[in-house]
PDB file of N, CA and C in Angstrom:
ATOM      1  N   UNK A   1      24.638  29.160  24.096  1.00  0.00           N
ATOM      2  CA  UNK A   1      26.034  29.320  23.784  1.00  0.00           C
ATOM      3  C   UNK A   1      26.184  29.306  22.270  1.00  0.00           C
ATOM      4  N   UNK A   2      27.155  30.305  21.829  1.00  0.00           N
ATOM      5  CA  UNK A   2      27.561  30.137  20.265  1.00  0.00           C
ATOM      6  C   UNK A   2      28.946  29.750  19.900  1.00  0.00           C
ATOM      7  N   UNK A   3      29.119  28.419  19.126  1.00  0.00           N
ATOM      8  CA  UNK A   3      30.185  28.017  18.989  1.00  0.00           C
ATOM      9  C   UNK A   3      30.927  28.753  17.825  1.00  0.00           C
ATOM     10  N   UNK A   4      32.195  28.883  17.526  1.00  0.00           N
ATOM     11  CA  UNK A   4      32.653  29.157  16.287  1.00  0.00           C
ATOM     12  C   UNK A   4      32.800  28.264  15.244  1.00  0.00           C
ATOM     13  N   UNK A   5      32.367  28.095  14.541  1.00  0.00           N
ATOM     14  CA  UNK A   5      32.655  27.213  12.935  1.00  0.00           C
ATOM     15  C   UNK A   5      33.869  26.846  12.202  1.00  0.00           C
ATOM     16  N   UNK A   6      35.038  28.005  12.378  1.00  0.00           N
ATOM     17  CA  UNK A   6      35.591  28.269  11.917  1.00  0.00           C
ATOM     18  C   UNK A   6      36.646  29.052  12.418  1.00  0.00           C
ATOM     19  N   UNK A   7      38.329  28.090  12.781  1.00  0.00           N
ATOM     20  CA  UNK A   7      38.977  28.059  12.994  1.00  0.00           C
ATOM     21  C   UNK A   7      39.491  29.555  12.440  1.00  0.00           C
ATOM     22  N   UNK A   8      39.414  29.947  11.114  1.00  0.00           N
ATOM     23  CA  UNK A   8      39.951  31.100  10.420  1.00  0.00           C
ATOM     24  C   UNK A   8      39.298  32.090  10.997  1.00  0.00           C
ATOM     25  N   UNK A   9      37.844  32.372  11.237  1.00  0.00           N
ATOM     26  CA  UNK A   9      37.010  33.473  11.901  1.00  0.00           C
ATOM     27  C   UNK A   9      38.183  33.370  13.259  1.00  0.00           C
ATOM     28  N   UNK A  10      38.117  32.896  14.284  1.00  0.00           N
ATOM     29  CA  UNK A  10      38.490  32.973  15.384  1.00  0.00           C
ATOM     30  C   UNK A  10      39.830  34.206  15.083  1.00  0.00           C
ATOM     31  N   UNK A  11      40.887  33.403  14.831  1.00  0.00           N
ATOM     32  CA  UNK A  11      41.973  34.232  13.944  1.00  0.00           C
ATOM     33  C   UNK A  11      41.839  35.458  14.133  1.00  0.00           C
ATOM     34  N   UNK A  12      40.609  35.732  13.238  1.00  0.00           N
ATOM     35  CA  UNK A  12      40.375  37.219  12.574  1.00  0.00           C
ATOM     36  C   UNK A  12      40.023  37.996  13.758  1.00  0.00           C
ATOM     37  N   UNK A  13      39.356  37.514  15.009  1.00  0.00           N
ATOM     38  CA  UNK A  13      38.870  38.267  16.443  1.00  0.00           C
ATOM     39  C   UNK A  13      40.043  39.133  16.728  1.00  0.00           C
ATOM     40  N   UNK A  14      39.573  40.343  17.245  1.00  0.00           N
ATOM     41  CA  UNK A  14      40.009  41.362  18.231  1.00  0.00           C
ATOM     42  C   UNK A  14      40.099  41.706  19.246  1.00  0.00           C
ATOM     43  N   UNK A  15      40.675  41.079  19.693  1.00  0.00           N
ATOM     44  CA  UNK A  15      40.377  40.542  21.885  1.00  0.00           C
ATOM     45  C   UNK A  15      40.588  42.103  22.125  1.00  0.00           C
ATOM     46  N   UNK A  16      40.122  42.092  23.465  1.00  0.00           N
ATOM     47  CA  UNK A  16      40.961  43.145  24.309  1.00  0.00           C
ATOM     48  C   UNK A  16      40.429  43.090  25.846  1.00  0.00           C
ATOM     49  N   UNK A  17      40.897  43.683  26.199  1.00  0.00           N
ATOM     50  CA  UNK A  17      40.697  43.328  27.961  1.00  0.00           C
ATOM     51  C   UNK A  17      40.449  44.729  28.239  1.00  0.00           C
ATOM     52  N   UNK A  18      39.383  44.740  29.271  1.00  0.00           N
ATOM     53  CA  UNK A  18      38.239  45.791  30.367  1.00  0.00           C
ATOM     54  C   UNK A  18      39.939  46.643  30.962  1.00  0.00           C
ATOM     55  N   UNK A  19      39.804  47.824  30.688  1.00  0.00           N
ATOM     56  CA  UNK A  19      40.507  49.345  31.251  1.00  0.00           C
ATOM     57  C   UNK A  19      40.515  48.931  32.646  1.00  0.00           C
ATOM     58  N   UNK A  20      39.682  48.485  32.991  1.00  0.00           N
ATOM     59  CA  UNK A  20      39.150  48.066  34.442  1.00  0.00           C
ATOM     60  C   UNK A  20      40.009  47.374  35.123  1.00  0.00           C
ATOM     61  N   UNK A  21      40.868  46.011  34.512  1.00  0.00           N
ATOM     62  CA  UNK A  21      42.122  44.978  34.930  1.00  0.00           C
ATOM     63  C   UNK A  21      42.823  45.659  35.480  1.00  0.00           C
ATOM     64  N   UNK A  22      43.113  44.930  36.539  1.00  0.00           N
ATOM     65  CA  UNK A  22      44.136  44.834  37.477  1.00  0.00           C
ATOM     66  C   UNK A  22      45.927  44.986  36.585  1.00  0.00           C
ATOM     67  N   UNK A  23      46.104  46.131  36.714  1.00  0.00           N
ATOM     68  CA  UNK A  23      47.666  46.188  35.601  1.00  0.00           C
ATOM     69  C   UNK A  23      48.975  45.098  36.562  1.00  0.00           C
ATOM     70  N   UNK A  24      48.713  44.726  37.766  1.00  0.00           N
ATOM     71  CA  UNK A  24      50.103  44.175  38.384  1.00  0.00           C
ATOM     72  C   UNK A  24      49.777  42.816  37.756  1.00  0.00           C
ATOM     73  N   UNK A  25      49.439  42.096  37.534  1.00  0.00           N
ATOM     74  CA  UNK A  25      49.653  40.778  36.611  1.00  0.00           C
ATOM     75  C   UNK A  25      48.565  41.067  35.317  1.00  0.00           C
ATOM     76  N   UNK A  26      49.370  41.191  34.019  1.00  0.00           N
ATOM     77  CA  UNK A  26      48.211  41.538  33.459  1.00  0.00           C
ATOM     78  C   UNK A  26      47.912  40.239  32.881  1.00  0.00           C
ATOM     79  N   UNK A  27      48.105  39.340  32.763  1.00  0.00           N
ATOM     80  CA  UNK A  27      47.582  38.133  32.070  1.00  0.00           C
ATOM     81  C   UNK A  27      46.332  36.851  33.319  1.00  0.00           C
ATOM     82  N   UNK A  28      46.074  37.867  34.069  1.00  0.00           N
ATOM     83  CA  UNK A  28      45.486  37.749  35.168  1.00  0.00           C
ATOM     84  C   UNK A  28      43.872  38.377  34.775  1.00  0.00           C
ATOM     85  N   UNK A  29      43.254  37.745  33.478  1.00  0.00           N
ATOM     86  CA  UNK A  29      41.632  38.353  33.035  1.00  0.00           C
ATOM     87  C   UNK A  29      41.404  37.377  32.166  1.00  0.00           C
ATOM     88  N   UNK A  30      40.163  38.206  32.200  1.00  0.00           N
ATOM     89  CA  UNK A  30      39.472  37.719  30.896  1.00  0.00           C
ATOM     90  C   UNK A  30      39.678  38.979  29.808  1.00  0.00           C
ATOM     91  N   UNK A  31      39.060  38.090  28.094  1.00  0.00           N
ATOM     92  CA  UNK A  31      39.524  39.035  27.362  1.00  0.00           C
ATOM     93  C   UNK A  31      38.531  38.903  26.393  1.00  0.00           C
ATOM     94  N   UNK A  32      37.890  39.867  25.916  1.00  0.00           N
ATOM     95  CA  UNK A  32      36.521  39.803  24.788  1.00  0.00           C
ATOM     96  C   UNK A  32      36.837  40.031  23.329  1.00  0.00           C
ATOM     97  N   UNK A  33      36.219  39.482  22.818  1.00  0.00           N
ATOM     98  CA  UNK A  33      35.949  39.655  21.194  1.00  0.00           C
ATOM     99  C   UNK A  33      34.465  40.093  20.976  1.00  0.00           C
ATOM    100  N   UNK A  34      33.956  40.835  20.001  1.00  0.00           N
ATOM    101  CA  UNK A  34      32.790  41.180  19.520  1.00  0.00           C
ATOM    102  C   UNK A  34      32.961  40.868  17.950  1.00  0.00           C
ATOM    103  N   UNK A  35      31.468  40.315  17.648  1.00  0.00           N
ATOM    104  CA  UNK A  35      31.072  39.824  16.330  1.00  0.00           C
ATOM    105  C   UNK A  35      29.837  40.489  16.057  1.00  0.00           C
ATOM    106  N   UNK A  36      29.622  40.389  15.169  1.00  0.00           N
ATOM    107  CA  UNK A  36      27.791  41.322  14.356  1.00  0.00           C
ATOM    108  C   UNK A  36      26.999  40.200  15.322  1.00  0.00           C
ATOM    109  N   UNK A  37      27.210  39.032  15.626  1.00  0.00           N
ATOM    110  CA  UNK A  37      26.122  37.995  15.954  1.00  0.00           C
ATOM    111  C   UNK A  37      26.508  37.583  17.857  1.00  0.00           C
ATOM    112  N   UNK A  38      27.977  37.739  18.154  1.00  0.00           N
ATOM    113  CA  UNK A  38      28.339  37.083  19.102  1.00  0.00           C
ATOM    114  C   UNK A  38      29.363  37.883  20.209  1.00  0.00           C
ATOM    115  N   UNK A  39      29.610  38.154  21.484  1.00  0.00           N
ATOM    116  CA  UNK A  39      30.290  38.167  22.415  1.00  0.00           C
ATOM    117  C   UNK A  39      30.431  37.686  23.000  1.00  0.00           C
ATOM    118  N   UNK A  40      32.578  37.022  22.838  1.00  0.00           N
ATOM    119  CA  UNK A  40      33.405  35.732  23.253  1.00  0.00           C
ATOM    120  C   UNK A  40      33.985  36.557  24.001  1.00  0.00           C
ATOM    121  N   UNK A  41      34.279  35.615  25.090  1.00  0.00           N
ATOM    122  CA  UNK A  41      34.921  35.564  26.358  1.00  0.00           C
ATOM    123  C   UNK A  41      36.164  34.765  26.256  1.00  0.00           C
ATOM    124  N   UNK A  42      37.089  34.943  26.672  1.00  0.00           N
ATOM    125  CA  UNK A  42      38.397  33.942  26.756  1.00  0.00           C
ATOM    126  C   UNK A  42      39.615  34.365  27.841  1.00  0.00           C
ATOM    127  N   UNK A  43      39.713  33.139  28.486  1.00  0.00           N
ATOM    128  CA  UNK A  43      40.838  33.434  30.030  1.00  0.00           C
ATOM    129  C   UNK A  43      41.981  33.991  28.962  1.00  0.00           C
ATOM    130  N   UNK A  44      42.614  34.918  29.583  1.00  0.00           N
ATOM    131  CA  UNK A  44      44.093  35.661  29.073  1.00  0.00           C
ATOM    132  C   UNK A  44      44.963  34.566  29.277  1.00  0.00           C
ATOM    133  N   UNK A  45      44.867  33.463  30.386  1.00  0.00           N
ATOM    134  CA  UNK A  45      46.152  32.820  30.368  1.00  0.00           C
ATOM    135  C   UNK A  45      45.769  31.780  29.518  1.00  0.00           C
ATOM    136  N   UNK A  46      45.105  30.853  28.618  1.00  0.00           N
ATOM    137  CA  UNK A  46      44.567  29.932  28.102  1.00  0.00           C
ATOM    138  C   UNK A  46      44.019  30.540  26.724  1.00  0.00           C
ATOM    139  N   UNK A  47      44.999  31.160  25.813  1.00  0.00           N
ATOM    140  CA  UNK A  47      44.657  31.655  24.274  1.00  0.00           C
ATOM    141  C   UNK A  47      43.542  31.070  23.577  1.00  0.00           C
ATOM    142  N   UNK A  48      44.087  29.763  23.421  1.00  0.00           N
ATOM    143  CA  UNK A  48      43.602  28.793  22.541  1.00  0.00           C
ATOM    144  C   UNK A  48      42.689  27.713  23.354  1.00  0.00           C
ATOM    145  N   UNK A  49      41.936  28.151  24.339  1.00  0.00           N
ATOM    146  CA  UNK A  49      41.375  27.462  25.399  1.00  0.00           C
ATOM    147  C   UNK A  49      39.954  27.923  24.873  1.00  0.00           C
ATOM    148  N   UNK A  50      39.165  26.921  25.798  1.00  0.00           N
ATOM    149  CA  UNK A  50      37.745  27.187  25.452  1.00  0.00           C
ATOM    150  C   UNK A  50      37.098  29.064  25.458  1.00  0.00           C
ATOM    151  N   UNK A  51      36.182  29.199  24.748  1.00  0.00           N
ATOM    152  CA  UNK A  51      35.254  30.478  24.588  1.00  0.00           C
ATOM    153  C   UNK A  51      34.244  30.260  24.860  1.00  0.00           C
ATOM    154  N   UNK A  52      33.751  30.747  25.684  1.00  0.00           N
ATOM    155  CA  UNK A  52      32.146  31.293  25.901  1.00  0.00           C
ATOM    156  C   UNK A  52      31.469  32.343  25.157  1.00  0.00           C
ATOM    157  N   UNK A  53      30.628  31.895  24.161  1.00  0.00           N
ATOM    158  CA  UNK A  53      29.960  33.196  23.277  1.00  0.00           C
ATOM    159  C   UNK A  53      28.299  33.126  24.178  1.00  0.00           C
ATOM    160  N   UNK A  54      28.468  34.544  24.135  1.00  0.00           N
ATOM    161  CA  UNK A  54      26.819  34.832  24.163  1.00  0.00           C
ATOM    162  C   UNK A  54      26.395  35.928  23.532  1.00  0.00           C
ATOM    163  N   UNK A  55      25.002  36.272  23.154  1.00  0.00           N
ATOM    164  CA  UNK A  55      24.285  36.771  22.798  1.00  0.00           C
ATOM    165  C   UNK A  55      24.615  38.517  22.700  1.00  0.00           C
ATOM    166  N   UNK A  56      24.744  39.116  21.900  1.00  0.00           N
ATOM    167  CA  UNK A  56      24.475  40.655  22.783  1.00  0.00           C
ATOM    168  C   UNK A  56      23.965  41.186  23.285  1.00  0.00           C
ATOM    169  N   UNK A  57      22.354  40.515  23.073  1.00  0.00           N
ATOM    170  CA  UNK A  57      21.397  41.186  24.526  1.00  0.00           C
ATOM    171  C   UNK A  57      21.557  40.217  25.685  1.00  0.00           C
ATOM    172  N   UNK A  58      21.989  38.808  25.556  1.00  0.00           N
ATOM    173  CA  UNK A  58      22.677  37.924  26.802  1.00  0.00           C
ATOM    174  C   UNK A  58      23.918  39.231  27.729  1.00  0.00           C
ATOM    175  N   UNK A  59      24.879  39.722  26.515  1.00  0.00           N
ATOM    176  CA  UNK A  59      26.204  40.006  27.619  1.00  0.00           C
ATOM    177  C   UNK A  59      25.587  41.724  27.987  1.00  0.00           C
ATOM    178  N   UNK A  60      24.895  42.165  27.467  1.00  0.00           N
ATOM    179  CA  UNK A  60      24.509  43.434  28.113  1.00  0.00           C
ATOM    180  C   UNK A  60      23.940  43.236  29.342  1.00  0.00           C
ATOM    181  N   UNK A  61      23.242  42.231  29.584  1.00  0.00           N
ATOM    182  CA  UNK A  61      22.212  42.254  30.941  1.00  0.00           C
ATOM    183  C   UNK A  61      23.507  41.978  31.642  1.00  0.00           C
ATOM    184  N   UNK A  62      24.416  40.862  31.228  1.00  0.00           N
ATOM    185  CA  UNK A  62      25.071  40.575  32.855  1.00  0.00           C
ATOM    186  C   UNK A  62      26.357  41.713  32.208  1.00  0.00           C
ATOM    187  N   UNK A  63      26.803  42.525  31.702  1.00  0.00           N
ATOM    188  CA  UNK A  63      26.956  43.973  31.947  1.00  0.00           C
ATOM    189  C   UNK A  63      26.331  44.793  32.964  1.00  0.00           C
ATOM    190  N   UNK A  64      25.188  44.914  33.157  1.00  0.00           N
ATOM    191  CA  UNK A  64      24.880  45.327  33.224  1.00  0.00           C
ATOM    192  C   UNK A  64      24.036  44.964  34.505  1.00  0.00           C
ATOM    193  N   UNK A  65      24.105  44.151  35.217  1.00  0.00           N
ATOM    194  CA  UNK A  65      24.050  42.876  36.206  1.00  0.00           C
ATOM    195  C   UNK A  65      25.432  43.623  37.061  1.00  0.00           C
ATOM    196  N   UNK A  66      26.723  42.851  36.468  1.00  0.00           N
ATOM    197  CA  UNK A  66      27.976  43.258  36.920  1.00  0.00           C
ATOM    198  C   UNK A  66      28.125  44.256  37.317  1.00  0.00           C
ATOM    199  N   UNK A  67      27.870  45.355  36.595  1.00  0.00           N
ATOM    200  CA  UNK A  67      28.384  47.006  37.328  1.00  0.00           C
ATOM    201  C   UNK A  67      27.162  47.189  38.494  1.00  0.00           C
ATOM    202  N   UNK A  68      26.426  46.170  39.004  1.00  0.00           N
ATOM    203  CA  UNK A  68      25.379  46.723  39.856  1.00  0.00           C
ATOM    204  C   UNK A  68      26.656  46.855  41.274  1.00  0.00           C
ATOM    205  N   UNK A  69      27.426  45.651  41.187  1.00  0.00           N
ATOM    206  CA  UNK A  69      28.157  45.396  42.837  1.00  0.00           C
ATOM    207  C   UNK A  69      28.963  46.926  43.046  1.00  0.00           C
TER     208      UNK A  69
END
C-alpha cells in the first residue's frame, strides 16, 4: 500500500469514475486518481475517507483480473 504524505498532493488529484458506473445513483462507486508512482482508489460517498494506493503494475493485473468476469 502507498500512503500519501501530503495533505496538499491529495488536493491536487484528479478523481474520476469508470464510463462503466451505474448512472441511476451516481455517487454509488468508486473513484480513481493516477500519480507517476501511484493508483488511488476512493468510495464516491466518503471524499475524505480512507485511499487505497497501489502500484501500477499492482492495478493493471487486477484490471485486468476484473474485466476477465
Amino acid at each position: 500500500m502507498i500512503r500519501s504524505t501530503s495533505a496538499e498532493d491529495a488536493n491536487e488529484l484528479s478523481w474520476f469514475k469508470s464510463t462503466y458506473s451505474d448512472s441511476s445513483d451516481p455517487n454509488d462507486c468508486v473513484e480513481v486518481a493516477t500519480t507517476a508512482t501511484a493508483v488511488l482508489v476512493r468510495d464516491s460517498k466518503n471524499l475524505q475517507g480512507p485511499r487505497l494506493g497501489l502500484s501500477p503494475t499492482a492495478w493493471a493485473s487486477f484490471v485486468a483480473y476484473a474485466s476477465e468476469s
